[in-house]
C-alpha atoms as a PDB file:
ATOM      1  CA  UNK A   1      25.675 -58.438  51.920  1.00  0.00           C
ATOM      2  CA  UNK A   2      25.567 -54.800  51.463  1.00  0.00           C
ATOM      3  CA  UNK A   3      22.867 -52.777  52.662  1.00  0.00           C
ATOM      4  CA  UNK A   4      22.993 -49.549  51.562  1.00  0.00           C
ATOM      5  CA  UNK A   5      20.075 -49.741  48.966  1.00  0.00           C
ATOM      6  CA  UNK A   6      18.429 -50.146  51.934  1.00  0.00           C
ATOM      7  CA  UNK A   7      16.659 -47.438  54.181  1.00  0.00           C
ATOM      8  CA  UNK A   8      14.438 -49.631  56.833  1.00  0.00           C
ATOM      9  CA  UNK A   9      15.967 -52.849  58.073  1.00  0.00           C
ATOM     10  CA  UNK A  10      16.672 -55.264  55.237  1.00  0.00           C
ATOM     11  CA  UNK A  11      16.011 -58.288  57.608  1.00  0.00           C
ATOM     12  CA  UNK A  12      12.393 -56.898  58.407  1.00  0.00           C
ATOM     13  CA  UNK A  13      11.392 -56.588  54.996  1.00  0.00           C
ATOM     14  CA  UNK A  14       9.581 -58.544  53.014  1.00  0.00           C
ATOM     15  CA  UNK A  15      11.668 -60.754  50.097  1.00  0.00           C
ATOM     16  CA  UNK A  16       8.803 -58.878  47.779  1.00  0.00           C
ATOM     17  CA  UNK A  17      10.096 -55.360  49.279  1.00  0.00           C
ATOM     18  CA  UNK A  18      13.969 -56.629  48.781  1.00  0.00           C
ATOM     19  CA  UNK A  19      13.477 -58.192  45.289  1.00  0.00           C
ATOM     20  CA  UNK A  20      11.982 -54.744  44.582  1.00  0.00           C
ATOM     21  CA  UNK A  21      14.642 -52.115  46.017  1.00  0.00           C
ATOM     22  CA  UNK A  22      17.284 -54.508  44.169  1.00  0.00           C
ATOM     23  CA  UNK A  23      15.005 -53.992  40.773  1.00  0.00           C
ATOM     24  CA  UNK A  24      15.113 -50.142  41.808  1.00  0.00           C
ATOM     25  CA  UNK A  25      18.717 -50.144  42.569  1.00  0.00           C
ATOM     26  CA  UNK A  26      19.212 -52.217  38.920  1.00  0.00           C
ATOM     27  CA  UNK A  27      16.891 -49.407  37.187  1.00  0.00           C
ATOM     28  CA  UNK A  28      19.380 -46.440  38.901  1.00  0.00           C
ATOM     29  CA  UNK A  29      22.682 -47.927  38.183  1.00  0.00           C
ATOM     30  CA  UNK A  30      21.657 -48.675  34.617  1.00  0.00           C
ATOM     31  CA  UNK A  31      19.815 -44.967  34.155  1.00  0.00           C
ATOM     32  CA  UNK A  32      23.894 -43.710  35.428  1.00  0.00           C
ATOM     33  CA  UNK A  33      25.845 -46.285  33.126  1.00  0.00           C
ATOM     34  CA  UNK A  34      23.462 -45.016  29.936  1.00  0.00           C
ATOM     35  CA  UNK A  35      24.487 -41.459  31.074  1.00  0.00           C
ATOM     36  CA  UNK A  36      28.258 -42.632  31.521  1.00  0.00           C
ATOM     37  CA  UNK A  37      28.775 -43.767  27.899  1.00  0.00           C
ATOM     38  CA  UNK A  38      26.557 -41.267  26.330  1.00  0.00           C
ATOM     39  CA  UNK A  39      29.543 -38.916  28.032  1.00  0.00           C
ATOM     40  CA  UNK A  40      32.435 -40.893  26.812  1.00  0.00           C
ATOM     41  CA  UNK A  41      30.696 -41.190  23.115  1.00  0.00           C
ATOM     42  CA  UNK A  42      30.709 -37.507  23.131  1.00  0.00           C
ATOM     43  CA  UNK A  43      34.479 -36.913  23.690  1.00  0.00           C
ATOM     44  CA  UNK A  44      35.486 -40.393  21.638  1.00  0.00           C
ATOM     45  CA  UNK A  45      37.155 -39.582  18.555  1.00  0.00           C
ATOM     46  CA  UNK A  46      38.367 -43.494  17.318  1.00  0.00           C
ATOM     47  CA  UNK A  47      35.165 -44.496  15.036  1.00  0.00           C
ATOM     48  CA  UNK A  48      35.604 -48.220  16.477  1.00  0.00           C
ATOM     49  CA  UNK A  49      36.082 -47.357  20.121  1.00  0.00           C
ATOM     50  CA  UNK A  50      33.158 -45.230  19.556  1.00  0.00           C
ATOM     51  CA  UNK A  51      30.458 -47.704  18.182  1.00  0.00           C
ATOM     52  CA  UNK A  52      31.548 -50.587  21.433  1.00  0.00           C
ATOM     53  CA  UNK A  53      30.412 -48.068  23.490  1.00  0.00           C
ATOM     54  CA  UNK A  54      27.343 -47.161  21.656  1.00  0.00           C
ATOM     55  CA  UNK A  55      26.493 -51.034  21.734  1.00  0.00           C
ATOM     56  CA  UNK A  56      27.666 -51.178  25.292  1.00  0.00           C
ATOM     57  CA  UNK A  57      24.758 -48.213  25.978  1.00  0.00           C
ATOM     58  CA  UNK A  58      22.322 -50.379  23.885  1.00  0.00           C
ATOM     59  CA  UNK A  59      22.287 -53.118  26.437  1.00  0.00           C
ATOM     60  CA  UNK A  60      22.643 -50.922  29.386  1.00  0.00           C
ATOM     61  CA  UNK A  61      19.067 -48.944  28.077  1.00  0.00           C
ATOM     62  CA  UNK A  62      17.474 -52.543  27.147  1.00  0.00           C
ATOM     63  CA  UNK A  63      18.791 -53.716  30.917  1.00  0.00           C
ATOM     64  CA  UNK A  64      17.092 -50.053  31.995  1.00  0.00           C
ATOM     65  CA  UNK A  65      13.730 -50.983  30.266  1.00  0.00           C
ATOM     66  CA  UNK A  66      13.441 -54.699  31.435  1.00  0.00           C
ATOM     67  CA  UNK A  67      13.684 -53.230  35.463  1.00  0.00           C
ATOM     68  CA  UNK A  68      10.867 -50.258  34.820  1.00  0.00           C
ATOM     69  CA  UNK A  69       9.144 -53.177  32.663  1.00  0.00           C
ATOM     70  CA  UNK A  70       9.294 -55.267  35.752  1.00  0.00           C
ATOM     71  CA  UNK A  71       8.690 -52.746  38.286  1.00  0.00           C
ATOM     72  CA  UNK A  72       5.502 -51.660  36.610  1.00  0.00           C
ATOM     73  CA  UNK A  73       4.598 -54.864  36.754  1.00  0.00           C
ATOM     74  CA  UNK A  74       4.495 -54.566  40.931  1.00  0.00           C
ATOM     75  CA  UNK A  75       2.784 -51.128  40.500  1.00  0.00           C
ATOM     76  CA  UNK A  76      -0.110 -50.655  38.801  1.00  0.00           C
ATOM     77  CA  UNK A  77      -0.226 -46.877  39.119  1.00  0.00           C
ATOM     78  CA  UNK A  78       2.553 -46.468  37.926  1.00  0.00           C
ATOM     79  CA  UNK A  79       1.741 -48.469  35.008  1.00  0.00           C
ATOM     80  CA  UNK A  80      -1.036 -46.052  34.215  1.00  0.00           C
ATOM     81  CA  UNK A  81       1.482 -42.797  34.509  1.00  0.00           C
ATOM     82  CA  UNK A  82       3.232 -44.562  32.049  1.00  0.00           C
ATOM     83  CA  UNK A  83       0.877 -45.436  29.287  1.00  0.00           C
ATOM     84  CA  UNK A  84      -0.126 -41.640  29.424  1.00  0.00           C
ATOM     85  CA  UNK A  85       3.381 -40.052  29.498  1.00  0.00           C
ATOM     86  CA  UNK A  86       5.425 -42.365  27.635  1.00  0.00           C
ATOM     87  CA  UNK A  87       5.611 -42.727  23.637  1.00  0.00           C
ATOM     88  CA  UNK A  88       3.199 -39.591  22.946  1.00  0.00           C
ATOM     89  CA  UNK A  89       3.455 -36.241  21.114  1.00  0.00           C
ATOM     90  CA  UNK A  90       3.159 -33.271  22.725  1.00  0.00           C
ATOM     91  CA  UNK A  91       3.794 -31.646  25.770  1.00  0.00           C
ATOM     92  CA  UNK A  92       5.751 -34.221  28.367  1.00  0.00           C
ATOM     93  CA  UNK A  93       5.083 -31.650  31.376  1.00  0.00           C
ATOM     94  CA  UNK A  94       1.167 -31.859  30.748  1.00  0.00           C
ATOM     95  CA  UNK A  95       1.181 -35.801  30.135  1.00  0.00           C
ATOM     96  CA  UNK A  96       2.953 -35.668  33.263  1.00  0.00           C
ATOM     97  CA  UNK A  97       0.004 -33.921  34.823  1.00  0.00           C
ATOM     98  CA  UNK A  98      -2.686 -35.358  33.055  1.00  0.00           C
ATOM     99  CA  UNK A  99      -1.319 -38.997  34.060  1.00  0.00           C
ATOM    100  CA  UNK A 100      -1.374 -37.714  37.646  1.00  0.00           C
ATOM    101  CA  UNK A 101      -4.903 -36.999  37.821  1.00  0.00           C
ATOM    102  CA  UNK A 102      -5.647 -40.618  36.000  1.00  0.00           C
ATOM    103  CA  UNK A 103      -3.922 -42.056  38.705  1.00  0.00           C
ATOM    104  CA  UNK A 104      -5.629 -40.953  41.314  1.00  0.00           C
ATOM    105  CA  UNK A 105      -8.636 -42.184  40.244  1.00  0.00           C
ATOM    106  CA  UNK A 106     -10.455 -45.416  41.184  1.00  0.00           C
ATOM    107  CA  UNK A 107     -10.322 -47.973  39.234  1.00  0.00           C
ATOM    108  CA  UNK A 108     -13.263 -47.906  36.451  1.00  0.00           C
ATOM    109  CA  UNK A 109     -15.156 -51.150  35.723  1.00  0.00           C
ATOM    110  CA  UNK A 110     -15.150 -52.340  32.177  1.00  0.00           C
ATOM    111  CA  UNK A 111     -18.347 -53.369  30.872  1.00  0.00           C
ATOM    112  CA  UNK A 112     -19.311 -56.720  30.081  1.00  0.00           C
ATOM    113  CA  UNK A 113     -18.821 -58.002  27.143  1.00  0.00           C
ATOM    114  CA  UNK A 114     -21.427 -59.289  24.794  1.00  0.00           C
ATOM    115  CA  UNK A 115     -21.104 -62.827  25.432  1.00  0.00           C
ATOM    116  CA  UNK A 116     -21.095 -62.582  29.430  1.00  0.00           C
ATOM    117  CA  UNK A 117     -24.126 -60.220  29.218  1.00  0.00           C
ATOM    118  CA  UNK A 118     -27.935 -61.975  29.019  1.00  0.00           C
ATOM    119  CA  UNK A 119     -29.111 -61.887  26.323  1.00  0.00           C
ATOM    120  CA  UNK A 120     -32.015 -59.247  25.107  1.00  0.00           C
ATOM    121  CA  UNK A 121     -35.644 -60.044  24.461  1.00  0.00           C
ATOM    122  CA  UNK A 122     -36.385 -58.778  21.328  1.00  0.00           C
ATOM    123  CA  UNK A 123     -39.293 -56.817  20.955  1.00  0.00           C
ATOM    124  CA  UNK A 124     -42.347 -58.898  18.999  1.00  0.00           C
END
C-alpha cells in the first residue's frame, strides 16, 4: 500500500484520519483530471471525440463534488465557509473573507421552537 498521501505515519493514524486523507487525495486527483480534459477539449477539433471528453469531465466534477460533499460532512467549519462562499453573487474574495470571520465564531444557539417552549400565561 502506498503511502505517499500520507505525511505522519499511516499505521498511527486513526482509520477516521486515513478514510479522510484518501477522500482528500480523491477530491485532488479529480480537481487535476477536470483540469486535464478541460485542456484536451480546448485543442480537440473531432466534434465526437470532443463531447466523450466533455462527458468524461462531467463525472470527474460529480466524483469532485461527492468527496467535498463528504468531507464537509467531517468538518463542520468548513461546511459553514461553504454555504457563504459557494453559489452567491458578488464578490468571491469578500465571501471568502466574510465566511472566515463566520467561522471563527462559536457556535450560536437556535431558539426553541414554539412547541418545546412553555407555554405563556395570558394576561386576564
Amino acid at each position: 500500500m502506498g503511502t505517499e498521501q500520507y505525511h505522519e505515519p499511516p499505521g498511527e493514524l486513526s482509520q477516521e484520519i486515513r478514510t479522510f486523507a484518501r477522500m482528500a487525495a480523491s477530491l485532488q486527483e479529480e480537481a487535476e483530471a477536470i483540469g486535464w480534459y478541460e485542456q484536451r477539449m480546448s485543442l480537440e477539433r473531432d466534434a465526437q471525440a470532443k463531447a466523450i471528453m466533455e462527458d468524461a469531465q462531467e463525472e470527474e466534477f460529480k466524483h469532485f463534488a461527492m468527496a467535498l460533499e463528504f468531507l464537509s460532512r467531517r468538518k463542520p467549519k468548513w461546511r459553514v465557509v461553504l454555504k457563504d462562499v459557494l453559489f452567491k453573487a458578488g464578490d468571491i474574495v469578500e465571501h471568502g473573507e466574510e465566511a472566515e470571520e463566520e467561522e471563527k465564531k462559536p457556535p450560536t444557539r437556535r431558539p426553541p421552537s414554539r412547541s418545546s417552549a412553555p407555554p405563556r400565561s395570558r394576561p386576564r
